[in-house]
Protein backbone atom coordinates (compact mmCIF):
# COMPACT_ATOMS: atom_id res chain seq x y z
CA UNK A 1 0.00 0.00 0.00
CA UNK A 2 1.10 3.43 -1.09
CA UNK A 3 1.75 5.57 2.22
CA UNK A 4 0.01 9.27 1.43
CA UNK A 5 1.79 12.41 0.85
CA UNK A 6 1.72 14.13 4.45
CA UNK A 7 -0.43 17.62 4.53
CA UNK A 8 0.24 20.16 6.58
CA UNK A 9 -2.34 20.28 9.53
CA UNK A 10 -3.09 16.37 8.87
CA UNK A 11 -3.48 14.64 11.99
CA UNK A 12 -2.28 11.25 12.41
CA UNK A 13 -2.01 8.13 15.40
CA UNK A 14 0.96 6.49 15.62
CA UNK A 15 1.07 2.89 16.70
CA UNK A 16 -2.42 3.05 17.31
CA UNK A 17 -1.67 5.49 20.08
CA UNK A 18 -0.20 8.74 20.38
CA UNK A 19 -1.70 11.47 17.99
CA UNK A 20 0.48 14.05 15.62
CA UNK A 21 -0.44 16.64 13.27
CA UNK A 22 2.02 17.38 10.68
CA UNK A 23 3.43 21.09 10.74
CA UNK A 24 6.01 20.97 8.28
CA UNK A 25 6.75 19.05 5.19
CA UNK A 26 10.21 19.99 3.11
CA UNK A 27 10.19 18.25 -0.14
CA UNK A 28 13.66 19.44 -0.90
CA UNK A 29 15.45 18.07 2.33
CA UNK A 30 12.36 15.25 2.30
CA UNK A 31 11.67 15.68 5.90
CA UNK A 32 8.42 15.74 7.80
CA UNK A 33 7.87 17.64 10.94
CA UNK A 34 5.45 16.47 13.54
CA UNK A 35 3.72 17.81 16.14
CA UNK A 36 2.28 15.75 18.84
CA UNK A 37 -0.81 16.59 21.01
CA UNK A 38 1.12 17.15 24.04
CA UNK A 39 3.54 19.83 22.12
CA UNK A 40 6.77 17.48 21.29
CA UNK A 41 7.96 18.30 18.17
CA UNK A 42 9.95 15.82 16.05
CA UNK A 43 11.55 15.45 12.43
CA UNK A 44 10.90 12.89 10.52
CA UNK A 45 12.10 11.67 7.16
CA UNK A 46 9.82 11.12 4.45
CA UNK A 47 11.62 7.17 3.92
CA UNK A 48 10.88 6.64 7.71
CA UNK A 49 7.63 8.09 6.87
CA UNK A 50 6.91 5.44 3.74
CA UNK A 51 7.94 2.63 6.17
CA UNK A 52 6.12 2.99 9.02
CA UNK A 53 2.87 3.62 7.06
CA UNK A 54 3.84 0.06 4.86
CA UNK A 55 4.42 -1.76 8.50
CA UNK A 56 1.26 -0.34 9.56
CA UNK A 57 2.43 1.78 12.51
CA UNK A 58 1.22 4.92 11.04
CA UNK A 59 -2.29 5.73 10.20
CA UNK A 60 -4.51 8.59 9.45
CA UNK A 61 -6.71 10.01 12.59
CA UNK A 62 -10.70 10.10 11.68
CA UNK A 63 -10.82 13.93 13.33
CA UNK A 64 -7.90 15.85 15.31
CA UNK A 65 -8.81 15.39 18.93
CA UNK A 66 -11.57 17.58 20.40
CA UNK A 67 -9.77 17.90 23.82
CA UNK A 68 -8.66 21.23 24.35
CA UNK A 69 -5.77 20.31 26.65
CA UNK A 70 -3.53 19.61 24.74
CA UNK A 71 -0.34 21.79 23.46
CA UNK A 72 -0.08 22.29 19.74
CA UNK A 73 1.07 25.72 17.55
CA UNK A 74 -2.59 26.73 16.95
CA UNK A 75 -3.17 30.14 15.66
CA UNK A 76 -5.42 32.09 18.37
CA UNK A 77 -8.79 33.27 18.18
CA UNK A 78 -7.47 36.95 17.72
CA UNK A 79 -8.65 38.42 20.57
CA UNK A 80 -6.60 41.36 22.32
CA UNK A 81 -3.77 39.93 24.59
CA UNK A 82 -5.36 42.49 27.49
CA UNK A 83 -8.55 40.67 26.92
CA UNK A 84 -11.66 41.69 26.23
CA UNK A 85 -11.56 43.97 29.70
CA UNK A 86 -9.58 46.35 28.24
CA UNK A 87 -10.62 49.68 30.08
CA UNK A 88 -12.44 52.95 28.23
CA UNK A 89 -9.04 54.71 29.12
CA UNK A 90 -6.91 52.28 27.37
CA UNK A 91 -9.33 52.40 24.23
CA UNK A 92 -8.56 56.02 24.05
CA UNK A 93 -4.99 56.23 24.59
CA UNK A 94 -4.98 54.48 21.14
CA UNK A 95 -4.38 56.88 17.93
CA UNK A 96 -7.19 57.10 15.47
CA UNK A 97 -6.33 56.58 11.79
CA UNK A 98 -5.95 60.16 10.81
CA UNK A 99 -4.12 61.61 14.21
CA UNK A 100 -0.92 63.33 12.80
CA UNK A 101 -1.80 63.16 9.69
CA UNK A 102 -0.51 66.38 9.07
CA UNK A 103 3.26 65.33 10.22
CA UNK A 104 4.91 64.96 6.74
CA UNK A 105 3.45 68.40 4.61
């Protein structure tokens, strides 16, 4: 069986077990760079890749794992690093598009 091409943000079990999401993939150097769910990163190379998925050690995940507790380089949700507290006074410390407009003329 023909092991398939690792995507970035795939997730995949290992040994039936732990769960990875590939992060990285460099074609040129033909490594793969995994990520598993409790943060540990690790390099892989796409022959090590093509044998473990032939010996049946590596497999594709149904879903990436709902749980929430684990430690992987997700983007955030984009909210303010104050938090959405963030005081009237600090709101209007901030410059408004046009303040100093008038610096360069």
């Amino acid at each position: 069986m023909t092991a398939p091409h690792p995507g970035i943000g795939d997730w995949y079990r290992l040994n039936g077990g732990q769960l990875f999401e590939v992060v990285a993939v460099d074609d040129d150097d033909g490594t793969i760079e995994i990520q598993y769910f409790d943060g540990t990163v690790e390099e892989m190379d796409v022959e090590d890749w093509d044998a473990q998925w032939d010996e049946g050690a590596l497999e594709a995940a149904e879903e990436p794992p709902e749980d929430g507790s684990g430690s992987t380089d997700g983007e955030g949700d984009g909210e303010d690093i104050r938090g959405a507290d963030a005081s009237a006074e600090d709101r209007d410390l901030r410059m408004s598009p046009l303040d100093g407009i008038d610096l360069f003329e």
